[in-house]
C-alpha atoms as a PDB file:
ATOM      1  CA  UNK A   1       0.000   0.000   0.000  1.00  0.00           C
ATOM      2  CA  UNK A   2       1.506   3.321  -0.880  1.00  0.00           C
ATOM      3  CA  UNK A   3       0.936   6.281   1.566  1.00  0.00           C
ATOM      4  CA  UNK A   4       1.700   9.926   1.552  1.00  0.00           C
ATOM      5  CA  UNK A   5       4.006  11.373   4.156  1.00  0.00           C
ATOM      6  CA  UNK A   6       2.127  13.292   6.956  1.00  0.00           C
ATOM      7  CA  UNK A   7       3.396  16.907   8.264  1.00  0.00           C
ATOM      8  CA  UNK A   8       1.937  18.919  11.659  1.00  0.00           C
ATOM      9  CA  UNK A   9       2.096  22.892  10.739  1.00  0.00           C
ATOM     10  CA  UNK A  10       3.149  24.973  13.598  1.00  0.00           C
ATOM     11  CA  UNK A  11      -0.741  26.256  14.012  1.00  0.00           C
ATOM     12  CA  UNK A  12      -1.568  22.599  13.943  1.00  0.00           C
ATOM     13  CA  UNK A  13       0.634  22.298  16.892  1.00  0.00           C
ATOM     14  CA  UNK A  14      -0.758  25.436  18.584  1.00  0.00           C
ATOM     15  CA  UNK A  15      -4.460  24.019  18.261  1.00  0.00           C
ATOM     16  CA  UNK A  16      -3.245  20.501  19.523  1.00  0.00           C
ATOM     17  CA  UNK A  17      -1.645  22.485  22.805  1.00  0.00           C
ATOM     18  CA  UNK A  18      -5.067  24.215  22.882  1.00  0.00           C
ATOM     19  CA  UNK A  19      -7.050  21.062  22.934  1.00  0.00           C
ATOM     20  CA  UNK A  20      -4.877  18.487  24.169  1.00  0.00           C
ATOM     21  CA  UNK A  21      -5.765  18.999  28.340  1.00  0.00           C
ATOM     22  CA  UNK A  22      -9.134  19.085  27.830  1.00  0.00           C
ATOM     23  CA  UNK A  23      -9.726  16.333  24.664  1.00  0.00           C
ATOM     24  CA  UNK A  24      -9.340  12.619  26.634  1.00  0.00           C
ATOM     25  CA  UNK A  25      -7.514  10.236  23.771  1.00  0.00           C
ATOM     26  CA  UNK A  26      -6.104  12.682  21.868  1.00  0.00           C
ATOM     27  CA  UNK A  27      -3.536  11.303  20.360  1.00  0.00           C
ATOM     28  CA  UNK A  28      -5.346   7.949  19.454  1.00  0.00           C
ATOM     29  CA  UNK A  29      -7.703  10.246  17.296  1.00  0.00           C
ATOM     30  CA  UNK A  30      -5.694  12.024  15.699  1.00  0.00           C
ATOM     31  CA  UNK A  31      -3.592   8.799  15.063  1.00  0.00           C
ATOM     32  CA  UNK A  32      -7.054   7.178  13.302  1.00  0.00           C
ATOM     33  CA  UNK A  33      -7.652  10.651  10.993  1.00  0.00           C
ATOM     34  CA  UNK A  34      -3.464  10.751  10.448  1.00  0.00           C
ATOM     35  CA  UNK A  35      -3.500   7.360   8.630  1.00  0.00           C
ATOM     36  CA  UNK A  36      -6.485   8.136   6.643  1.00  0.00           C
ATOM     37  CA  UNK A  37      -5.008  11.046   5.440  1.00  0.00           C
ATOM     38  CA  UNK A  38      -2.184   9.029   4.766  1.00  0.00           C
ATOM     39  CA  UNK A  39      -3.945   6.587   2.102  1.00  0.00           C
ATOM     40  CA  UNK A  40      -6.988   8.494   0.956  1.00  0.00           C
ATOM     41  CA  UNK A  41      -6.882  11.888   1.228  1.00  0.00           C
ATOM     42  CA  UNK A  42      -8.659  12.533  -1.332  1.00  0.00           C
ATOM     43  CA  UNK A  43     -11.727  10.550   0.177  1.00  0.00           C
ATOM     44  CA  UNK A  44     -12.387  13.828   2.454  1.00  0.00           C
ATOM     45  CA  UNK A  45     -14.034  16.947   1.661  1.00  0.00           C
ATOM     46  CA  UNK A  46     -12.802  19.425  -0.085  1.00  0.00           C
ATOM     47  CA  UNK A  47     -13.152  22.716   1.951  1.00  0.00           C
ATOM     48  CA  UNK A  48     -14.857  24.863  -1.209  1.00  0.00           C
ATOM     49  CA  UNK A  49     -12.628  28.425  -2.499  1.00  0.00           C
ATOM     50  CA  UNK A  50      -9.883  27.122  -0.314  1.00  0.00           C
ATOM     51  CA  UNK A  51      -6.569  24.594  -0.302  1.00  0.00           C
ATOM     52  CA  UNK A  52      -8.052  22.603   2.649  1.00  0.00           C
ATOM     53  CA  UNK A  53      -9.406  19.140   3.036  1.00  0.00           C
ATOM     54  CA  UNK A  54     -11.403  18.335   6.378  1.00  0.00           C
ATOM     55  CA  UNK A  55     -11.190  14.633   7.747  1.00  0.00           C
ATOM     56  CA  UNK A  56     -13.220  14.431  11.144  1.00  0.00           C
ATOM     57  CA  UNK A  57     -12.706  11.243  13.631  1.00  0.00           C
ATOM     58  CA  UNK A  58     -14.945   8.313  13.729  1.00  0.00           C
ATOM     59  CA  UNK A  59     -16.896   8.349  17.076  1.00  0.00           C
ATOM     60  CA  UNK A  60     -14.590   7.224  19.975  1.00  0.00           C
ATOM     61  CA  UNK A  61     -15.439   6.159  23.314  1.00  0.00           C
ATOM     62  CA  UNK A  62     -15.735   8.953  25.511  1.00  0.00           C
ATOM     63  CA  UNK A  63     -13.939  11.575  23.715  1.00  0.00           C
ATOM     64  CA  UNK A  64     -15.280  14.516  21.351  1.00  0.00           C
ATOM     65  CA  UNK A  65     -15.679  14.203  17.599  1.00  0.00           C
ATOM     66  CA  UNK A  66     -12.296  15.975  15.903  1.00  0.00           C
ATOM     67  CA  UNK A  67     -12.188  17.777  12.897  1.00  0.00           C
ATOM     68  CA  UNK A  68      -8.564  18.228  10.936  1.00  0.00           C
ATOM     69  CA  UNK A  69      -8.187  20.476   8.023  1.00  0.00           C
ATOM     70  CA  UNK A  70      -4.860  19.956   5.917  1.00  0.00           C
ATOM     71  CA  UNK A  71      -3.455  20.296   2.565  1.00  0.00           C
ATOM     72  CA  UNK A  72      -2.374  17.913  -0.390  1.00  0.00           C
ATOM     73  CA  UNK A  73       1.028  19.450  -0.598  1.00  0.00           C
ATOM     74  CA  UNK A  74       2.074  17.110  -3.812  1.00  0.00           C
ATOM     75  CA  UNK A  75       1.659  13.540  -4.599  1.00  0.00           C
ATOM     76  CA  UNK A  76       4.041  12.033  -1.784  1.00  0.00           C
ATOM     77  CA  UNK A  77       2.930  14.376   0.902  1.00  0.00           C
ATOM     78  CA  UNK A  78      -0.071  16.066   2.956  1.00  0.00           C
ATOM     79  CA  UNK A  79       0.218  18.845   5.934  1.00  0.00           C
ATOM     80  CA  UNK A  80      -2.378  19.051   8.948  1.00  0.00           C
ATOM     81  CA  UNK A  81      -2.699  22.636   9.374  1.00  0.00           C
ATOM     82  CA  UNK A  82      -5.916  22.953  11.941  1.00  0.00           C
ATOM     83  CA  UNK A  83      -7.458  20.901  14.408  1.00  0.00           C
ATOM     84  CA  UNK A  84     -10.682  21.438  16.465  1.00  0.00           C
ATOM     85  CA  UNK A  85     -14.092  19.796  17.996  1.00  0.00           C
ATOM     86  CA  UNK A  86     -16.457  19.633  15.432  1.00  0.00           C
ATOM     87  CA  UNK A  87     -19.928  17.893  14.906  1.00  0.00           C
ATOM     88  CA  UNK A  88     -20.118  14.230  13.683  1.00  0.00           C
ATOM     89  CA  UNK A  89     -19.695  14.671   9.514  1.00  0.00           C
ATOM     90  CA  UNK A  90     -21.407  12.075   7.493  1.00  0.00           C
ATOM     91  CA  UNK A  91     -19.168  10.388   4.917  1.00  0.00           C
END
């Protein structure tokens, strides 16, 4: 299976310092979104008159809904620029 290479932006990081005391499994969540990113980033929305894709998490056991917002950089490699809590999305 080939996969894209994965970056965090420094406002990605910001938001994840925002969210991280207050968001229980964290980093499992954004581990889930990360891979799918990683081999079908194209299967996420396309954020219209913008660069951005949002991927949102899969509900998870008592933890809040994520939303991620990145960019398909080039064909080997996508950056997470934005994370937040967001509503469910429907596929």
């Amino acid at each position: 299976m080939w996969a894209r290479r994965v970056e965090r932006s420094a406002q990605f990081w910001r938001c994840y310092a925002e969210l991280k005391p207050s968001v229980p499994r964290m980093d499992e969540i954004l581990e889930g979104i990360e891979w799918s990113i990683m081999v079908d980033p194209e299967g996420w929305r396309k954020v219209p008159d913008t660069q951005l894709w949002g991927a949102w998490s899969d509900p998870f056991p008592d933890a809040p809904t994520l939303a991620v917002y990145f960019t398909i950089d080039d064909p080997g490699q996508c950056t997470m620029v934005w994370v937040e809590e967001a509503a469910a999305q429907e596929s």
